[in-house]
C-alpha atoms as a PDB file:
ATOM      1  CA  UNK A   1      20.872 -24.269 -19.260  1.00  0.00           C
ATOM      2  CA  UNK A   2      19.456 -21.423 -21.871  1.00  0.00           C
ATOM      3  CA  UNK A   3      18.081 -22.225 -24.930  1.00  0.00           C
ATOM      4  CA  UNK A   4      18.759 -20.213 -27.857  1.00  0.00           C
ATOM      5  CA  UNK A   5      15.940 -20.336 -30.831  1.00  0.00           C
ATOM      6  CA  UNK A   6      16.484 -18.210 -34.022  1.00  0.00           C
ATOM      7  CA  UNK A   7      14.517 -15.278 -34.555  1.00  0.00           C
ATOM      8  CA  UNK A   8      12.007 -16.415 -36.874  1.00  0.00           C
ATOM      9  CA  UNK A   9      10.983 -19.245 -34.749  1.00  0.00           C
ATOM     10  CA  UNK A  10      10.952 -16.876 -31.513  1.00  0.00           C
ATOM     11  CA  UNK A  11       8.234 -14.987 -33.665  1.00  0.00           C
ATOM     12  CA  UNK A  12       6.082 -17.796 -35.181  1.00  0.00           C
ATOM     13  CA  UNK A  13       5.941 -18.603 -30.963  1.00  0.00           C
ATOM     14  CA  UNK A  14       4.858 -15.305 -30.006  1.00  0.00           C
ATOM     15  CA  UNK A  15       2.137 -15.308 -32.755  1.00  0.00           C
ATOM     16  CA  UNK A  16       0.697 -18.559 -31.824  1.00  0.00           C
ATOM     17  CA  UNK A  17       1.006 -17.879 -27.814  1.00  0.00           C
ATOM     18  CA  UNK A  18      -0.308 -14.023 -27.580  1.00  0.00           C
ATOM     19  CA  UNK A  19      -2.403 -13.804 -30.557  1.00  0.00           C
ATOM     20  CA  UNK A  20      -5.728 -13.192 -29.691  1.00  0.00           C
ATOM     21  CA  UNK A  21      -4.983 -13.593 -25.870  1.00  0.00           C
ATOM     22  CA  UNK A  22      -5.396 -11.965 -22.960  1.00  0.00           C
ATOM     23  CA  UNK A  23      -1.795 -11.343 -22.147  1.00  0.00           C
ATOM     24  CA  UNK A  24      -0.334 -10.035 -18.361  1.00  0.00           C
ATOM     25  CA  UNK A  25       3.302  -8.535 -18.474  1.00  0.00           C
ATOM     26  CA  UNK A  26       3.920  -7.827 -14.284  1.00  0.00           C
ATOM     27  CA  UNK A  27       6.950  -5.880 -15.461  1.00  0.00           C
ATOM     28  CA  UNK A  28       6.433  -2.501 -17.232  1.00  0.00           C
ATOM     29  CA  UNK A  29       7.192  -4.296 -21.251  1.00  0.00           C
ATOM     30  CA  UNK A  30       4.396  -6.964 -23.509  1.00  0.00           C
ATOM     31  CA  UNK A  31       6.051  -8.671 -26.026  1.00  0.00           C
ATOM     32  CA  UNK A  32       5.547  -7.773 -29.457  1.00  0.00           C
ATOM     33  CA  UNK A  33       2.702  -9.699 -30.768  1.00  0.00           C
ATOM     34  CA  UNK A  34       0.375  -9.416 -27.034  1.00  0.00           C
ATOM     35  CA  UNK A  35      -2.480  -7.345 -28.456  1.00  0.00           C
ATOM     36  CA  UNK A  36      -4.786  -7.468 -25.925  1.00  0.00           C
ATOM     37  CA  UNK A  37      -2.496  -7.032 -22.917  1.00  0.00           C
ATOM     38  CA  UNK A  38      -2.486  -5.781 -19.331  1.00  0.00           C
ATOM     39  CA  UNK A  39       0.674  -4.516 -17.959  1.00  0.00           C
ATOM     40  CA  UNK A  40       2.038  -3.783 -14.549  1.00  0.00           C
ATOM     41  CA  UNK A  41       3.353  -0.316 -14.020  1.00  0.00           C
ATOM     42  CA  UNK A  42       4.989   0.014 -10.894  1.00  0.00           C
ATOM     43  CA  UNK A  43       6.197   3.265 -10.736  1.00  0.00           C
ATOM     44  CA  UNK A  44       7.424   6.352 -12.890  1.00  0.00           C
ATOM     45  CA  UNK A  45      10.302   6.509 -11.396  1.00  0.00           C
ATOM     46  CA  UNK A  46      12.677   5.875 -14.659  1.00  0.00           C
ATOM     47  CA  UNK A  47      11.170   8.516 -16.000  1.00  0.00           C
ATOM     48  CA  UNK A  48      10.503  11.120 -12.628  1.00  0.00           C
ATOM     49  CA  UNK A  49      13.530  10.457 -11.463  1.00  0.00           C
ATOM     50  CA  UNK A  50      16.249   9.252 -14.151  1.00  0.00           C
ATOM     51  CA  UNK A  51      19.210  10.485 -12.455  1.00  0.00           C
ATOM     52  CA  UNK A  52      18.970   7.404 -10.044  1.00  0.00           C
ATOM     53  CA  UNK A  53      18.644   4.703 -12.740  1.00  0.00           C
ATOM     54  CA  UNK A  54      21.778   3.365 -14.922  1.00  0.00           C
ATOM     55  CA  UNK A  55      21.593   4.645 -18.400  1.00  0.00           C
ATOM     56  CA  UNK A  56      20.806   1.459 -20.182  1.00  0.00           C
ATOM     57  CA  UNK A  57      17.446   1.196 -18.237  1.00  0.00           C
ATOM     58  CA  UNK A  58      16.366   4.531 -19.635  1.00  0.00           C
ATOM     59  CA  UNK A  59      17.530   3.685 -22.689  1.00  0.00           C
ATOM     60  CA  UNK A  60      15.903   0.374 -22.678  1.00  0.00           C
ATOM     61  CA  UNK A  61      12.422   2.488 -21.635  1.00  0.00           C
ATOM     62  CA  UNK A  62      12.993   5.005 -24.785  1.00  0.00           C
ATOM     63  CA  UNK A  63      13.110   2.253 -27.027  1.00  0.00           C
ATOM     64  CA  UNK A  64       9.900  -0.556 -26.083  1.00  0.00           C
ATOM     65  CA  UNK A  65       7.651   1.274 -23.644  1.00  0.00           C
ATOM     66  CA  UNK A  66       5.351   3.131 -25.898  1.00  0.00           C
ATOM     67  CA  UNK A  67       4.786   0.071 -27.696  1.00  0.00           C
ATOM     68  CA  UNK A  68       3.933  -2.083 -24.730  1.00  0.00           C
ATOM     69  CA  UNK A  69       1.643   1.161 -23.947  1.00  0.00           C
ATOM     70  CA  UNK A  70       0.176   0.740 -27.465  1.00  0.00           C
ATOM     71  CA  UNK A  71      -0.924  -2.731 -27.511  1.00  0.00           C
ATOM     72  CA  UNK A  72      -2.834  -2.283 -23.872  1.00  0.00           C
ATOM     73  CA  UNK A  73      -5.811  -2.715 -23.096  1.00  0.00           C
ATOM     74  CA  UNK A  74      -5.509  -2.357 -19.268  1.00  0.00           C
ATOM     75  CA  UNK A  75      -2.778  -1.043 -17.028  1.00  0.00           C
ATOM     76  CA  UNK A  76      -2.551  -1.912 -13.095  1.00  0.00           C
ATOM     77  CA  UNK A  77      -0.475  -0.232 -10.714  1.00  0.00           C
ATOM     78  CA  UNK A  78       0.437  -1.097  -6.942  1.00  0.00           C
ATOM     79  CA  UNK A  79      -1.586   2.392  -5.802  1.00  0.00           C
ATOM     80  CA  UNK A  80      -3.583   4.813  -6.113  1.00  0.00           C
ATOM     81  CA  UNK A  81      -0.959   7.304  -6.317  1.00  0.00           C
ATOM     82  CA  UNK A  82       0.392   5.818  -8.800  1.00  0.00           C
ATOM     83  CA  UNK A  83      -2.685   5.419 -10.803  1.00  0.00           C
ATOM     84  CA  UNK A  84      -3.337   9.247 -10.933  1.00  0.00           C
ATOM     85  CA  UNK A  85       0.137   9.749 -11.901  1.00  0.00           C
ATOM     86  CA  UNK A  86      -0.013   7.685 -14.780  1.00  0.00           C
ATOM     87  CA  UNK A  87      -3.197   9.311 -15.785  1.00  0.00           C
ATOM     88  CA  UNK A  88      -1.612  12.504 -15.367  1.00  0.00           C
ATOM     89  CA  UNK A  89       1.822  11.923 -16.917  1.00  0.00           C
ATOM     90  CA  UNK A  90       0.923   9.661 -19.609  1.00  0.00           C
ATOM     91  CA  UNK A  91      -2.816  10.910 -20.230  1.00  0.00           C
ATOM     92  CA  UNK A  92      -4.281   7.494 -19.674  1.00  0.00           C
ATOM     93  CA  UNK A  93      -8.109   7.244 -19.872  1.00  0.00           C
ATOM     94  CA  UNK A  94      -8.663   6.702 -16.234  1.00  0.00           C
ATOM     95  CA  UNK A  95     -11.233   3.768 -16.862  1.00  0.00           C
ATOM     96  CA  UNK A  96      -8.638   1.605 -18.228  1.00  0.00           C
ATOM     97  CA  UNK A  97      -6.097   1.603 -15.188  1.00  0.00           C
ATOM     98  CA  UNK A  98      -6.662  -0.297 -11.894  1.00  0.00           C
ATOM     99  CA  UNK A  99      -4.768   0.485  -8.851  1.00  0.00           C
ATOM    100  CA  UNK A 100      -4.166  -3.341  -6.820  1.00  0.00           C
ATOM    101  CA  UNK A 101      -2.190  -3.485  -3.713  1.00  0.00           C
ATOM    102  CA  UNK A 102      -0.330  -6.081  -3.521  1.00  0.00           C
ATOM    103  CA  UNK A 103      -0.017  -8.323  -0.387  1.00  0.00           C
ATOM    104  CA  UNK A 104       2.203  -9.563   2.201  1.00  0.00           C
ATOM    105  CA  UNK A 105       3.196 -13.040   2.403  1.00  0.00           C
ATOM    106  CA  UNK A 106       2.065 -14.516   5.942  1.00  0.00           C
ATOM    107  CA  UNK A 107       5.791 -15.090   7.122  1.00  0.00           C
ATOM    108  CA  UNK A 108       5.633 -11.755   7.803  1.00  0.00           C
ATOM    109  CA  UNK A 109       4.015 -11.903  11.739  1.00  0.00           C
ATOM    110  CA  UNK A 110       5.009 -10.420  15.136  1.00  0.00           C
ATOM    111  CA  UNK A 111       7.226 -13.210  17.055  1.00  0.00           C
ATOM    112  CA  UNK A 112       8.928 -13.479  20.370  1.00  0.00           C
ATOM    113  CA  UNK A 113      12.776 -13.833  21.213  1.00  0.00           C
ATOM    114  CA  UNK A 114      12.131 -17.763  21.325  1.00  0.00           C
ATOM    115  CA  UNK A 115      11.056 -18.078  17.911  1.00  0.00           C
ATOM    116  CA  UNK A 116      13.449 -15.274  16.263  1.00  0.00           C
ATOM    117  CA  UNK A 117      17.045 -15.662  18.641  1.00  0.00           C
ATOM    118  CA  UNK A 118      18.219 -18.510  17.148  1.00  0.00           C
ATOM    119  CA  UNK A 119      17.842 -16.963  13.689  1.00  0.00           C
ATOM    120  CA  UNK A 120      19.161 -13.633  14.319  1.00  0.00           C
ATOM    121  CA  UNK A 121      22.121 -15.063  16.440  1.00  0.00           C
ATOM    122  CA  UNK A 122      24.147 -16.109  13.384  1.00  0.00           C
ATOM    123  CA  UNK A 123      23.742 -12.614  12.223  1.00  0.00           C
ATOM    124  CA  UNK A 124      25.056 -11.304  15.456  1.00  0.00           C
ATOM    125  CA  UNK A 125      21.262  -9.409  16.176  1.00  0.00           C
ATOM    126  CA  UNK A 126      19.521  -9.401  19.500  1.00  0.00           C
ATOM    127  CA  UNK A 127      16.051  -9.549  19.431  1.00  0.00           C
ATOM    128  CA  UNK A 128      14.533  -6.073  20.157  1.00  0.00           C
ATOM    129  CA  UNK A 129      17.755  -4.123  20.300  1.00  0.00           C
ATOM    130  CA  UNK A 130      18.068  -2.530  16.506  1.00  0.00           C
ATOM    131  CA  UNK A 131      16.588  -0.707  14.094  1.00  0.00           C
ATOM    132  CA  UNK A 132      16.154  -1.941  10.637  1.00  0.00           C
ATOM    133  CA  UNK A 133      16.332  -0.759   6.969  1.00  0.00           C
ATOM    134  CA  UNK A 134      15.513  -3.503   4.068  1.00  0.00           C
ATOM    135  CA  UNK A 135      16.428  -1.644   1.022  1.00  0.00           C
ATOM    136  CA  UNK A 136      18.601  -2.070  -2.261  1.00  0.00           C
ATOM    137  CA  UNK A 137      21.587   0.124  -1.874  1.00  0.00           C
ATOM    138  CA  UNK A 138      21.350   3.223  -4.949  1.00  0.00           C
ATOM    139  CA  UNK A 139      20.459   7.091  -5.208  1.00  0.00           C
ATOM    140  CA  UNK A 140      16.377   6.287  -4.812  1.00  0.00           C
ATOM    141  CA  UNK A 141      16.299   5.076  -1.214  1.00  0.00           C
ATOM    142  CA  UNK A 142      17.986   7.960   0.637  1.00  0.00           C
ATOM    143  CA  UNK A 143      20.271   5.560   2.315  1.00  0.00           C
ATOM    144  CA  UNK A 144      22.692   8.643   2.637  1.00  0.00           C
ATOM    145  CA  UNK A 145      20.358  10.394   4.803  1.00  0.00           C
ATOM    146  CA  UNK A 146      19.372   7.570   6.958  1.00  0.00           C
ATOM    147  CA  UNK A 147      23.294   7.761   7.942  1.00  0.00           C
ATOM    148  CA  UNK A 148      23.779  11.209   8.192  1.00  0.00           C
ATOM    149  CA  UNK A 149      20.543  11.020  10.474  1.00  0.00           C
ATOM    150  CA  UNK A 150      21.068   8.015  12.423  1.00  0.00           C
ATOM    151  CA  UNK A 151      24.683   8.685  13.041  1.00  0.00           C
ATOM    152  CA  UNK A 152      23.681  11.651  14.894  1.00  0.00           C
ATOM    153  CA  UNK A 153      22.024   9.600  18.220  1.00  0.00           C
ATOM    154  CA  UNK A 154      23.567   9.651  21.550  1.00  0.00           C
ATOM    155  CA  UNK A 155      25.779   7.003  22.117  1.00  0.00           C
ATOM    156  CA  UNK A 156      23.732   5.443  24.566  1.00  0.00           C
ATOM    157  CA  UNK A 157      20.974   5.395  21.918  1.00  0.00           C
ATOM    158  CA  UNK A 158      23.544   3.853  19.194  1.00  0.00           C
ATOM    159  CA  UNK A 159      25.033   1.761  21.683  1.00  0.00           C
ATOM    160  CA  UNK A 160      21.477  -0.211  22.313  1.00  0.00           C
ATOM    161  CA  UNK A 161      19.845   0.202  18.963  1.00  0.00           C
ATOM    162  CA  UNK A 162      22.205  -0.046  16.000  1.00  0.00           C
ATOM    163  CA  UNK A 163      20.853   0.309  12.493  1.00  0.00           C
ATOM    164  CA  UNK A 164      20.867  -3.293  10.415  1.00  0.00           C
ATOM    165  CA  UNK A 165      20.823  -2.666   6.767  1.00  0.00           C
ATOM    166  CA  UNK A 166      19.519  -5.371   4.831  1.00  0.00           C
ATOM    167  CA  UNK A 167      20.063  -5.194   0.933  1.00  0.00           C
ATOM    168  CA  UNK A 168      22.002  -5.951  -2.445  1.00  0.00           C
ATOM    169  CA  UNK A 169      24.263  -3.409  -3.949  1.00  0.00           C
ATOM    170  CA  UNK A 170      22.515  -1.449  -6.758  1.00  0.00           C
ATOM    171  CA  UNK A 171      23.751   1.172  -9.101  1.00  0.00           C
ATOM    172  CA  UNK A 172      25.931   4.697  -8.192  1.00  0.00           C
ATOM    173  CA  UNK A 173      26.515   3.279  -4.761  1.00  0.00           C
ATOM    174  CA  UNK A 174      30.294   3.752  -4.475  1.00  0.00           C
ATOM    175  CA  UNK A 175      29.901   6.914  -2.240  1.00  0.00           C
ATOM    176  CA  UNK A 176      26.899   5.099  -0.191  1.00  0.00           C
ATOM    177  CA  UNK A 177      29.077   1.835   0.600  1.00  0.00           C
ATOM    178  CA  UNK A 178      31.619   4.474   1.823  1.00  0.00           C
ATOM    179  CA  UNK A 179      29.669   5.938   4.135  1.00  0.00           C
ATOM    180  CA  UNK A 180      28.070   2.117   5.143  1.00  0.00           C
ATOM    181  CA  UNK A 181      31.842   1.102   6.016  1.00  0.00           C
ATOM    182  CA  UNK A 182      32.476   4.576   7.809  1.00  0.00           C
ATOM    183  CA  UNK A 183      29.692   3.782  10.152  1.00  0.00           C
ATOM    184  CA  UNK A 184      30.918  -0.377  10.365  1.00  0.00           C
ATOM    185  CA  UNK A 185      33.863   0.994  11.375  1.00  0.00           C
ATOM    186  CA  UNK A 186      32.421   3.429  14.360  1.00  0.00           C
ATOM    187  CA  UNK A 187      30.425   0.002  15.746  1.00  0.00           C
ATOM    188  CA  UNK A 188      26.649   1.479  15.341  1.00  0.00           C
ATOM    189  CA  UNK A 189      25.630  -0.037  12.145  1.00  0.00           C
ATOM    190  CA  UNK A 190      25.721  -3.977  10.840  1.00  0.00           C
ATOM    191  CA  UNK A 191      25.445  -4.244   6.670  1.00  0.00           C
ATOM    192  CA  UNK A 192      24.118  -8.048   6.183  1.00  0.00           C
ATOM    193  CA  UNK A 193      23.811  -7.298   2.145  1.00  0.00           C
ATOM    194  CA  UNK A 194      21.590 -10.013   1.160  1.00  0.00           C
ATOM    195  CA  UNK A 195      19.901 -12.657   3.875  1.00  0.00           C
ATOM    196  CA  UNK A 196      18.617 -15.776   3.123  1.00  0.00           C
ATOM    197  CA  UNK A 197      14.555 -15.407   2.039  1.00  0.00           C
ATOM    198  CA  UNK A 198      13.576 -17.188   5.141  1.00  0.00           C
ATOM    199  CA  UNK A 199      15.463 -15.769   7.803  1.00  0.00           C
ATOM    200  CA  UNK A 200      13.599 -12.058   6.849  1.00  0.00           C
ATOM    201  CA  UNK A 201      10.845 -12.291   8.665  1.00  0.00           C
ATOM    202  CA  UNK A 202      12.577 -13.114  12.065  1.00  0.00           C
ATOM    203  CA  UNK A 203      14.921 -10.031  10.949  1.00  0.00           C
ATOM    204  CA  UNK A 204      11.941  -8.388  10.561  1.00  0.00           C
ATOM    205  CA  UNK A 205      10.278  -9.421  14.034  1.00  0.00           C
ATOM    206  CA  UNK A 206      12.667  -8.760  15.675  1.00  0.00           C
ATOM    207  CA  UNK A 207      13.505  -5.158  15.111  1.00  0.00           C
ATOM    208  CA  UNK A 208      12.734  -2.414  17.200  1.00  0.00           C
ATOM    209  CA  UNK A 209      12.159   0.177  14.216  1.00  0.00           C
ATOM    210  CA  UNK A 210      11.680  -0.144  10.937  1.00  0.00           C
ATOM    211  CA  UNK A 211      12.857   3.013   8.955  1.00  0.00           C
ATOM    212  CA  UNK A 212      12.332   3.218   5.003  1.00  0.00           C
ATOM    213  CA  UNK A 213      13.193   6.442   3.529  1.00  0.00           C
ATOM    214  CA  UNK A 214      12.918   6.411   0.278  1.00  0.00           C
ATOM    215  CA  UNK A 215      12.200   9.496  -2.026  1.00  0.00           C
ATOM    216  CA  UNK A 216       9.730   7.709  -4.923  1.00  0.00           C
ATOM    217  CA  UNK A 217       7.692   4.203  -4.674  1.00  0.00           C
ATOM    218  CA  UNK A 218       4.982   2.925  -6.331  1.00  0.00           C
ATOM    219  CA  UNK A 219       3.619   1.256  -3.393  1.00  0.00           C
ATOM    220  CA  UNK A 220       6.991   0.113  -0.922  1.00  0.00           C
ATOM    221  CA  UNK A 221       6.609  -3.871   0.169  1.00  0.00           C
ATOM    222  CA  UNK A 222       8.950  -3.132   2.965  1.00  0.00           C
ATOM    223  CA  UNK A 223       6.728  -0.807   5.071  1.00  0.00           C
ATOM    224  CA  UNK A 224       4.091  -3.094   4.844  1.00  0.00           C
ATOM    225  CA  UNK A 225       5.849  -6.233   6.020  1.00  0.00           C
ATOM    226  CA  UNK A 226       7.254  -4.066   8.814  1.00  0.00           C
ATOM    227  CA  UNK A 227       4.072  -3.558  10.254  1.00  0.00           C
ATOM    228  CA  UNK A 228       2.703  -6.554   9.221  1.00  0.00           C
ATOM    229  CA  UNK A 229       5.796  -7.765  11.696  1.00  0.00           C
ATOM    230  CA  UNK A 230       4.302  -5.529  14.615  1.00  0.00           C
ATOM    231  CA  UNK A 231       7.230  -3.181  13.917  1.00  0.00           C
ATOM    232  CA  UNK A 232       6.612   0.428  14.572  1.00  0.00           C
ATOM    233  CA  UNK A 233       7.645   2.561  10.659  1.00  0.00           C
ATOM    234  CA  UNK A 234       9.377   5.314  10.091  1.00  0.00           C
ATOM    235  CA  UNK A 235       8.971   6.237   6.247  1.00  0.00           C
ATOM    236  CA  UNK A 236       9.281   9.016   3.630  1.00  0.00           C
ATOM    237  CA  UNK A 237       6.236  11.142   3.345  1.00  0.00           C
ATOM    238  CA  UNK A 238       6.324  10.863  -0.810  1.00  0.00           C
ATOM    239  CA  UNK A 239       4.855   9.056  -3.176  1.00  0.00           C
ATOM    240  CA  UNK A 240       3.175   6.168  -2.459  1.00  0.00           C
ATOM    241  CA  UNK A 241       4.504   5.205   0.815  1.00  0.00           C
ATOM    242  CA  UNK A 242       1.891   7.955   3.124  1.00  0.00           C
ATOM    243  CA  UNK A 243      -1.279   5.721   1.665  1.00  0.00           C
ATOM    244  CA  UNK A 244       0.603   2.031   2.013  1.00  0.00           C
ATOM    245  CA  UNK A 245       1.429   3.539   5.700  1.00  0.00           C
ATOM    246  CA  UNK A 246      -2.545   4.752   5.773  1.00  0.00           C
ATOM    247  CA  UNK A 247      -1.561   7.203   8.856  1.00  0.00           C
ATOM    248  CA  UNK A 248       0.267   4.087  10.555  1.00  0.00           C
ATOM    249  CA  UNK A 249       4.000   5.352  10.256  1.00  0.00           C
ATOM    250  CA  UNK A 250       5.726   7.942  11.061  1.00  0.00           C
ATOM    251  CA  UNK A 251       6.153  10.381   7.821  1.00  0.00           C
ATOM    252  CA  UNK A 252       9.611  12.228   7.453  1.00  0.00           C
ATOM    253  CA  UNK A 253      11.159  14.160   4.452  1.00  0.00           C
ATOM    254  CA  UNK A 254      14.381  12.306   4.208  1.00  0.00           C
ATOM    255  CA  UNK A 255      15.899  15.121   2.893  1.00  0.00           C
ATOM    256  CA  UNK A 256      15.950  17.184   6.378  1.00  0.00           C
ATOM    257  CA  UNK A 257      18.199  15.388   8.384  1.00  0.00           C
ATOM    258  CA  UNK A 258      17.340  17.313  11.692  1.00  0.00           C
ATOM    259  CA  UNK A 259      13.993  16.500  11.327  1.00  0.00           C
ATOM    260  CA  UNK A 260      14.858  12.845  10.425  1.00  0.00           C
ATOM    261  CA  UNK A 261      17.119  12.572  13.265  1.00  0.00           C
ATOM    262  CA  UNK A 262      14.600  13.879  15.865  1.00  0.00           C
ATOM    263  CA  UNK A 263      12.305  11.943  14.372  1.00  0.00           C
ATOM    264  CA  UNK A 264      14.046   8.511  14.755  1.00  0.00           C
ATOM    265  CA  UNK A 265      15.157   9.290  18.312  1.00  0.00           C
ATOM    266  CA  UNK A 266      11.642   9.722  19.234  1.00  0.00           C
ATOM    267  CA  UNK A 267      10.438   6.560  17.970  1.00  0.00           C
ATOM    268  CA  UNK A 268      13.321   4.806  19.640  1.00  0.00           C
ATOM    269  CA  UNK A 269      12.113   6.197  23.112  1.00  0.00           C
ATOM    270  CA  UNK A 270       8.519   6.782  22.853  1.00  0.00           C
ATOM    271  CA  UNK A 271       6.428   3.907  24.674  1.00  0.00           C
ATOM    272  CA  UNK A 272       3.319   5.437  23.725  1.00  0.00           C
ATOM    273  CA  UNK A 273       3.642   6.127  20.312  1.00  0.00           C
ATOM    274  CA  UNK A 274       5.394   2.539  19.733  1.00  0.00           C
ATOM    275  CA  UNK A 275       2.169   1.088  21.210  1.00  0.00           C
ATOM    276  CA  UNK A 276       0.135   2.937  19.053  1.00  0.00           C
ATOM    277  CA  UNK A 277       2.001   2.775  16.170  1.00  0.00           C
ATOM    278  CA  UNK A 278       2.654  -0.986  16.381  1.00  0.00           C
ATOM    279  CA  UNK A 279      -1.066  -1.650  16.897  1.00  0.00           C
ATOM    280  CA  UNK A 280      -2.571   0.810  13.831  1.00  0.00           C
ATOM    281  CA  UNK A 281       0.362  -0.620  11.591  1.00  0.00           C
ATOM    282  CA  UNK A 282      -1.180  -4.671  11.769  1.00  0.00           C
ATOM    283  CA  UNK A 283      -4.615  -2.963  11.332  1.00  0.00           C
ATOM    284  CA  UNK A 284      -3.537  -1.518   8.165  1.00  0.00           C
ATOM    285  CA  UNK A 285      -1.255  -4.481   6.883  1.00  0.00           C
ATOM    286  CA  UNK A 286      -4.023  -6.859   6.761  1.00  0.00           C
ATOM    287  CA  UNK A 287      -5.285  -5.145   4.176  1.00  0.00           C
ATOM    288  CA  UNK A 288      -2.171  -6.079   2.175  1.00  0.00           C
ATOM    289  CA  UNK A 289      -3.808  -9.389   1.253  1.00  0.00           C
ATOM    290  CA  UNK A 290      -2.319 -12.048  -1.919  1.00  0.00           C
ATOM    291  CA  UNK A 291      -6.050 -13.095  -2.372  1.00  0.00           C
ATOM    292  CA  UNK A 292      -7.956 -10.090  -2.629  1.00  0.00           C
ATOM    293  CA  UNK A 293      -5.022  -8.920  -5.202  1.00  0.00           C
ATOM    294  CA  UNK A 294      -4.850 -12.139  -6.913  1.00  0.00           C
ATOM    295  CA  UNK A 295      -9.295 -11.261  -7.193  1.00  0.00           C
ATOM    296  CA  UNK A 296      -8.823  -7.679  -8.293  1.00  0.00           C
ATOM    297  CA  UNK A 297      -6.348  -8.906 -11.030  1.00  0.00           C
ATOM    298  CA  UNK A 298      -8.588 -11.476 -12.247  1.00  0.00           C
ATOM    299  CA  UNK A 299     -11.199  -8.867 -12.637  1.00  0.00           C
ATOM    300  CA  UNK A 300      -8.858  -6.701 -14.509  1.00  0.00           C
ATOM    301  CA  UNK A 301      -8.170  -9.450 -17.560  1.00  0.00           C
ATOM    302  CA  UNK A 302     -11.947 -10.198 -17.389  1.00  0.00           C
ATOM    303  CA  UNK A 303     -12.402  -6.542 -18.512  1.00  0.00           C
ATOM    304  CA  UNK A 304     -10.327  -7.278 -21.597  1.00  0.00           C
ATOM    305  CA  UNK A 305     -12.221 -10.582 -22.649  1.00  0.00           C
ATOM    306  CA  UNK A 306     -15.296  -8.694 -22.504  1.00  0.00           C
ATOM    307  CA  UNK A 307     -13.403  -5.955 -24.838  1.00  0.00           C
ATOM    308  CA  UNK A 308     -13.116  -8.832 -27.667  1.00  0.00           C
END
């Protein structure tokens, strides 16, 4: 049920609620009477990169985001790297942005086939014998070039790994669901759309690769759950993903699919560098920790009580 409440009484609200108040907006936009907010920026990608968002969004940006910006008092992003690019792109006094990372939920562990088979039956999955993507389906995530790229394997290869894509269908994805049926239809990839929230970590678990390619994050949950799953990663080397990966994954420019290719056959086959890569990537994922970022954000609103 939605409640509807006329504009003038939607204002009076927003007086008496923000007025005054420390205010926290996780999503980019403060409502119009927060005056001593903190806001959540978790990328520039709308603005970076607006050929992969739907034109309302931008629109939608051009209209209430240098307002939110103007009744700040702090910003937090999900990184560093995306601290210094707000700095950069919208001249932000450095001293009133934090960069928080945000955490992992503790589903997300390594598991064994007992635990995961009878979850990743239904789906038709055998434990260790696929590679995963978890991504929503648009321009931004270089699903195209995970295809091109992983359609290139040896049969043998594609035969005993097959890609599992995991994800909603987002904007401008016509030509991408193509190509996902295309590759349905040759028997080397399985789309599962969305899975039910607590079947994801057994997905997870029970992959043998974990490949994220996206061109632009602000920080990239998936990556970190993968090896927070004992996964071995495959990810884009832009953006934020290199310092959420913290020399853990295996960095690839999604846009060179011989590269890519190579790069994903290798860290099908490679014993070593699985070992390695599976036992630096829970090193670096326990950083990715709810209570420390639940601290550092507490710390952040403190800074704008003491601004009063």
């Amino acid at each position: 049920m939605r409640l509807a409440f006329p504009r003038w009484l939607k204002d009076k609200y927003w007086q008496h609620t923000c007025k005054g108040d420390v205010f926290h907006s996780p999503n980019f936009f403060l409502p119009p009477y927060a005056d001593n907010g903190v806001v959540t920026i978790h990328d520039l990608s709308v603005f970076k990169f607006p050929e992969t968002h739907p034109i309302e969004r931008i629109k939608a940006y051009e209209k209430s985001f240098d307002q939110s910006l103007r009744r700040a008092a702090q910003l937090i992003t999900g990184s560093e790297t995306t601290r210094l690019e707000i700095i950069s792109y919208l001249n932000w006094p450095a001293d009133r942005i934090t960069a928080i990372h945000h955490g992992v939920s503790s589903l997300f562990v390594p598991s064994t086939l007992e635990k995961c088979g009878p979850i990743l039956s239904p789906y038709g999955l055998r434990f260790g014998a696929y590679s995963l993507c978890v991504s929503t389906i648009e321009p931004r995530k270089s699903i195209d070039s995970l295809l091109k790229a992983y359609g290139r394997l040896p049969q043998a290869i594609l035969s005993a790994f097959p890609l599992v894509l995991v994800g909603g269908k987002g904007w401008r994805s016509e030509h991408l669901h193509a190509l996902i049926n295309a590759a349905q239809h040759e028997g080397w990839l399985h789309y599962l759309e969305f899975v039910d929230e607590t079947d994801l970590p057994a997905i997870y678990a029970g992959a043998h690769l974990f490949i994220y390619p996206s061109i632009y994050e602000g920080f990239g949950l998936p990556v970190a759950e993968a090896m927070a799953s004992g996964v071995p990663v495959i990810t884009s080397g832009r953006s934020a993903l290199p310092e959420i990966a913290a020399g853990a994954a295996r960095l690839i420019d999604p846009e060179d699919t011989d590269a890519f290719f190579a790069a994903i056959e290798e860290s099908i086959v490679d014993k070593d560098w699985r070992q390695q890569a599976i036992k630096n990537g829970l090193v670096v994922a326990k950083k990715y920790d709810w209570d420390r970022c639940t601290k550092q954000t507490l710390n952040v609103y403190m800074k704008c009580v003491d601004r009063q």
